[in-house]
PDB file of N, CA and C in Angstrom:
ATOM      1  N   UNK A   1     -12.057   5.267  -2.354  1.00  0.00           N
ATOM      2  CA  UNK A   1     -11.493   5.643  -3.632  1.00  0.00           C
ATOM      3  C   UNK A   1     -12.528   5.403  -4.715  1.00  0.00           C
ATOM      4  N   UNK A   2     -12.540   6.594  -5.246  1.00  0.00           N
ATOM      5  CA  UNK A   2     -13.740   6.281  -7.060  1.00  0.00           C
ATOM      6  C   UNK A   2     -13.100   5.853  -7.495  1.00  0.00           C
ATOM      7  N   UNK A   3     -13.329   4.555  -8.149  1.00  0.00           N
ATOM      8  CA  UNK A   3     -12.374   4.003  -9.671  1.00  0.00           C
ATOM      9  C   UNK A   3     -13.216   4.025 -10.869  1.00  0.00           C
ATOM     10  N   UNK A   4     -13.019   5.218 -11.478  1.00  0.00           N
ATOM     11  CA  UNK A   4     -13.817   5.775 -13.169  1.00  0.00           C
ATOM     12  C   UNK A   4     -12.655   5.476 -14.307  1.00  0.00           C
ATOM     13  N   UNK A   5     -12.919   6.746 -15.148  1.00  0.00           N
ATOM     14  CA  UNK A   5     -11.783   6.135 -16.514  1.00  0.00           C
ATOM     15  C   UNK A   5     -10.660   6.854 -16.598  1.00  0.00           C
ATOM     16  N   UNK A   6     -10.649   7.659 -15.160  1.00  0.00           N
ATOM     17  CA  UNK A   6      -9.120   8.803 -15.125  1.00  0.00           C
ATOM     18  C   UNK A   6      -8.410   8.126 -14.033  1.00  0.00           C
ATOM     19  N   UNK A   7      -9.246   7.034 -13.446  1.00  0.00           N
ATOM     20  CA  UNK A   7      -7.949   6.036 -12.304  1.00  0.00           C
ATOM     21  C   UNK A   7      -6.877   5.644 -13.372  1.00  0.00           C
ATOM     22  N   UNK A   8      -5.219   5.877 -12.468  1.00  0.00           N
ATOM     23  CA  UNK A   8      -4.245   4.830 -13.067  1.00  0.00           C
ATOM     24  C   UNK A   8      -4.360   3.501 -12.932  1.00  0.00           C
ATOM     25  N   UNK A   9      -4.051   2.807 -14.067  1.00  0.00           N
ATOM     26  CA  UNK A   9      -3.689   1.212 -13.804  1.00  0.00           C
ATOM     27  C   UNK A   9      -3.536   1.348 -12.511  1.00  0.00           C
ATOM     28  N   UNK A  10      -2.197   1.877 -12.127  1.00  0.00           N
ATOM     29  CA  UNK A  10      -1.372   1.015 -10.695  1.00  0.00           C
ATOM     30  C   UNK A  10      -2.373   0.877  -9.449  1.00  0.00           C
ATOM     31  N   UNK A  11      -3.490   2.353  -9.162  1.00  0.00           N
ATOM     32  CA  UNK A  11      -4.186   2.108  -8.021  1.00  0.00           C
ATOM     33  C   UNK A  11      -5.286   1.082  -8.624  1.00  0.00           C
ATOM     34  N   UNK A  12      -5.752   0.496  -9.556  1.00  0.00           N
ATOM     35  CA  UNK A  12      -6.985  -0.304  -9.618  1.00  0.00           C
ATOM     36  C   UNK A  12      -6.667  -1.624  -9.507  1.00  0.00           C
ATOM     37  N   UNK A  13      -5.098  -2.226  -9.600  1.00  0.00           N
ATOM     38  CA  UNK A  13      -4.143  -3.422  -9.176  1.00  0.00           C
ATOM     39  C   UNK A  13      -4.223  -3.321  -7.424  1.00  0.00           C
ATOM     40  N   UNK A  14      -3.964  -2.516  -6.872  1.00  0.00           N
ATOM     41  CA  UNK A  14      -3.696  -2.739  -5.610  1.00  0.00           C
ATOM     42  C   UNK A  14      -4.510  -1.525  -4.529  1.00  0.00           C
ATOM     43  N   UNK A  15      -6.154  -1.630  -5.066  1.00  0.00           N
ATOM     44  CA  UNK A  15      -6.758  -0.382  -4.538  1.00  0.00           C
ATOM     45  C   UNK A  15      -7.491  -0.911  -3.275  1.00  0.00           C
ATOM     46  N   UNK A  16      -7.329  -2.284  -3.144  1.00  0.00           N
ATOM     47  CA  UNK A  16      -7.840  -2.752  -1.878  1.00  0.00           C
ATOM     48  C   UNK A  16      -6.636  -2.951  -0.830  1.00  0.00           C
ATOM     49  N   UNK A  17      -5.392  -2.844  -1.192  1.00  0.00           N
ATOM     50  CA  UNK A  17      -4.266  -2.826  -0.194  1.00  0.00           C
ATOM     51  C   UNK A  17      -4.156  -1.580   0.826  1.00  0.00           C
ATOM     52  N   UNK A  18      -3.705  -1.378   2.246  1.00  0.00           N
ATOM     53  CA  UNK A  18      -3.201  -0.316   2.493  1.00  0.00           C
ATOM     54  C   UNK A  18      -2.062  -0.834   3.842  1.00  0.00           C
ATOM     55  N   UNK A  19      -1.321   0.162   4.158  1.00  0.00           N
ATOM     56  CA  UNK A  19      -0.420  -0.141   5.096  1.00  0.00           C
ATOM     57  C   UNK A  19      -0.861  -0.652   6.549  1.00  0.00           C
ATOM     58  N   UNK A  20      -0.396  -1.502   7.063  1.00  0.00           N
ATOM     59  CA  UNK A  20      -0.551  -1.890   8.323  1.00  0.00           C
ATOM     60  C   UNK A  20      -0.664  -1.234   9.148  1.00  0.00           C
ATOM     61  N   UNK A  21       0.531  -0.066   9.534  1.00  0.00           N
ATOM     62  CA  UNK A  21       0.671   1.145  10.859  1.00  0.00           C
ATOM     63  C   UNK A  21       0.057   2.105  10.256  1.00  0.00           C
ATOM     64  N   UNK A  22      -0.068   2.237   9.196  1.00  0.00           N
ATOM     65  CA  UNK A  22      -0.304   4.081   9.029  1.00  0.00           C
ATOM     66  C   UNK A  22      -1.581   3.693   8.342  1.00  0.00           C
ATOM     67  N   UNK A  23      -1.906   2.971   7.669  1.00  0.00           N
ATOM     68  CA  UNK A  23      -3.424   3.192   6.863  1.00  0.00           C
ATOM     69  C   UNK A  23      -3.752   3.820   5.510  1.00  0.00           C
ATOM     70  N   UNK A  24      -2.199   4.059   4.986  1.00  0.00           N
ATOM     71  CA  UNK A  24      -2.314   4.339   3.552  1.00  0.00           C
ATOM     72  C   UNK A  24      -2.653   3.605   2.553  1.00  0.00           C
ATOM     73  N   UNK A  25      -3.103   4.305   1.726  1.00  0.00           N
ATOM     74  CA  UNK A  25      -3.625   3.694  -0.130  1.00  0.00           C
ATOM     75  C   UNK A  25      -2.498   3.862  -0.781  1.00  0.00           C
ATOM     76  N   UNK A  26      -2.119   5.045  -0.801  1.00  0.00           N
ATOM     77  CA  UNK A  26      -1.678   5.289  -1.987  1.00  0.00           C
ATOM     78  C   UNK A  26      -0.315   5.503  -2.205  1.00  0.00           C
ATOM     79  N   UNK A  27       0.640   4.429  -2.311  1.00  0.00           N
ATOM     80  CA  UNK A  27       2.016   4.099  -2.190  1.00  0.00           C
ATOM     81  C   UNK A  27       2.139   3.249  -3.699  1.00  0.00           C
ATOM     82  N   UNK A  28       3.667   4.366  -3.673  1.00  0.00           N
ATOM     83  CA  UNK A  28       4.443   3.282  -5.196  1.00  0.00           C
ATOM     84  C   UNK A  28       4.733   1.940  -4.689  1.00  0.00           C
ATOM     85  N   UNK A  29       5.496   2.261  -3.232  1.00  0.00           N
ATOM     86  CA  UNK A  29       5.539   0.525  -3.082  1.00  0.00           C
ATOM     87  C   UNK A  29       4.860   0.441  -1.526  1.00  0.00           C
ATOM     88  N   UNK A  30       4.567  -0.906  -2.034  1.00  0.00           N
ATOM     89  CA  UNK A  30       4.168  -1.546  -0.888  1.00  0.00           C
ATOM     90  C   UNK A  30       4.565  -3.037  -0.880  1.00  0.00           C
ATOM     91  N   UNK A  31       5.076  -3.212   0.805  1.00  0.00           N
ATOM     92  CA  UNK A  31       5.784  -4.239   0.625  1.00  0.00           C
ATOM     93  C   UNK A  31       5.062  -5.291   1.899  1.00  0.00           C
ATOM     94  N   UNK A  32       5.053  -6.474   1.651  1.00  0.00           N
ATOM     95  CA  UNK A  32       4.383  -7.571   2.537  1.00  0.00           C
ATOM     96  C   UNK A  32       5.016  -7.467   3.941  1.00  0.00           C
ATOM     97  N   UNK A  33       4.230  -7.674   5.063  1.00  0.00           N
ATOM     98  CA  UNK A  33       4.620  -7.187   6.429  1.00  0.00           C
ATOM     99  C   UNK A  33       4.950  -9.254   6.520  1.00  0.00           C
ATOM    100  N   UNK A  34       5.461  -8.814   7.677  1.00  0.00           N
ATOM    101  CA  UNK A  34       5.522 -10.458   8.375  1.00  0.00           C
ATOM    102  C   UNK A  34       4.259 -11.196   8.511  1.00  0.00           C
ATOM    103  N   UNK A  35       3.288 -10.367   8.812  1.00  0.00           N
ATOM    104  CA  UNK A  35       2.142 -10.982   9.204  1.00  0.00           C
ATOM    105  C   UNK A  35       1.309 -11.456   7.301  1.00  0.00           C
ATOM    106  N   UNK A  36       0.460 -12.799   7.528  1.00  0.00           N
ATOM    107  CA  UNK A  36       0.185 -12.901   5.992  1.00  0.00           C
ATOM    108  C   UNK A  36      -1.308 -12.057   5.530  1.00  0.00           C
ATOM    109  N   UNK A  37      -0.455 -11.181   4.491  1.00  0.00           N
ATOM    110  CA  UNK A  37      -2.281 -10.399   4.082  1.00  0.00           C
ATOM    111  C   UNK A  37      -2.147  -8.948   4.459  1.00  0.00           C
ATOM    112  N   UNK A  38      -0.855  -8.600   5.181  1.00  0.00           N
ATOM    113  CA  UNK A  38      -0.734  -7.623   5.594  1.00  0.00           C
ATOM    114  C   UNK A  38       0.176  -6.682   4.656  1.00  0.00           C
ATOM    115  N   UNK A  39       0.466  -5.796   4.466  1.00  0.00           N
ATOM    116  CA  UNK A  39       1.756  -4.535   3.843  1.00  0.00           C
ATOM    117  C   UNK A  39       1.889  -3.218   4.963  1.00  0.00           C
ATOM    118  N   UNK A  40       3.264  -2.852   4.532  1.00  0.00           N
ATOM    119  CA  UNK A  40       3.761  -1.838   4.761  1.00  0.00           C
ATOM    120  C   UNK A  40       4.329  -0.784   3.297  1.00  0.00           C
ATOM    121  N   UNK A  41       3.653   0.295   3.530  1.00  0.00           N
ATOM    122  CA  UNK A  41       3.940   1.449   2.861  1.00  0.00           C
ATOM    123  C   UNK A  41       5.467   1.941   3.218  1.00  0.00           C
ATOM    124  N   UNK A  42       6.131   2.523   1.891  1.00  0.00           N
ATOM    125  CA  UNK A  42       7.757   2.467   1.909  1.00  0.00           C
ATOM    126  C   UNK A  42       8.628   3.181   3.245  1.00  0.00           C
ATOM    127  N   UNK A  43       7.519   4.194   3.453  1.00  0.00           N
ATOM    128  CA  UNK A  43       7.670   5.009   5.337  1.00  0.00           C
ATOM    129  C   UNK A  43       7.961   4.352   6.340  1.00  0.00           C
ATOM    130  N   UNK A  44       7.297   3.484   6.031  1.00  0.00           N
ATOM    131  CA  UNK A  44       7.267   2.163   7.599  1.00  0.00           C
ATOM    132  C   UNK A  44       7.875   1.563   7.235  1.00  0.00           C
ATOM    133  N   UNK A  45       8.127   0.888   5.950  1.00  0.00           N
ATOM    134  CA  UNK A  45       9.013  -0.573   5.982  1.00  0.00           C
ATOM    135  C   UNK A  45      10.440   0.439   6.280  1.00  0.00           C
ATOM    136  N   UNK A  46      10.550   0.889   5.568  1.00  0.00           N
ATOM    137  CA  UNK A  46      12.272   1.756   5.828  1.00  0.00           C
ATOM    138  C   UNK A  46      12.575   2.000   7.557  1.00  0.00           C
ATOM    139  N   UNK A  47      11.071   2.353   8.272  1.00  0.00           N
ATOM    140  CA  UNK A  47      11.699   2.818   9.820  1.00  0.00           C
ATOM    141  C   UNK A  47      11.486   1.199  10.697  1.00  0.00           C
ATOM    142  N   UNK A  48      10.702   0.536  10.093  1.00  0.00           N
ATOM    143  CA  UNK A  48      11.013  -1.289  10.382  1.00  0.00           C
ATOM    144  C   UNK A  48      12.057  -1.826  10.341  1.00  0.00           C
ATOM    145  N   UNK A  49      12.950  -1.166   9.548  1.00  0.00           N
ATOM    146  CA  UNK A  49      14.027  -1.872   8.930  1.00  0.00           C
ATOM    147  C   UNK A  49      15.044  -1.312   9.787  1.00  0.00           C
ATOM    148  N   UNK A  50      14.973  -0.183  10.386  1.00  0.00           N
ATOM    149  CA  UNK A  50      16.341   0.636  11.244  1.00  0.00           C
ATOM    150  C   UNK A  50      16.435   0.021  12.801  1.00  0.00           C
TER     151      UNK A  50
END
């Protein structure tokens, strides 16, 4: 990811995060996996959760 002066706030807060299973950046939420240091993007935590 380039971070210049047209990045949003939200990705330059959390531009080193990405999801555990899938390997995404770029999620409104991201939520802490069980494991520590880890996240899940809202795709996975929702099919984690079923």
């Amino acid at each position: 990811m380039v971070i210049d002066a047209n990045t949003p706030t939200f990705f330059l807060l959390i531009h080193d995060r990405q999801c555990n299973i899938c390997k995404v950046t770029k999620s409104l939420n991201l939520y802490r996996h069980s494991e520590p240091g880890q996240y899940l993007c809202q795709s996975c935590y929702d099919r984690e959760r079923k």
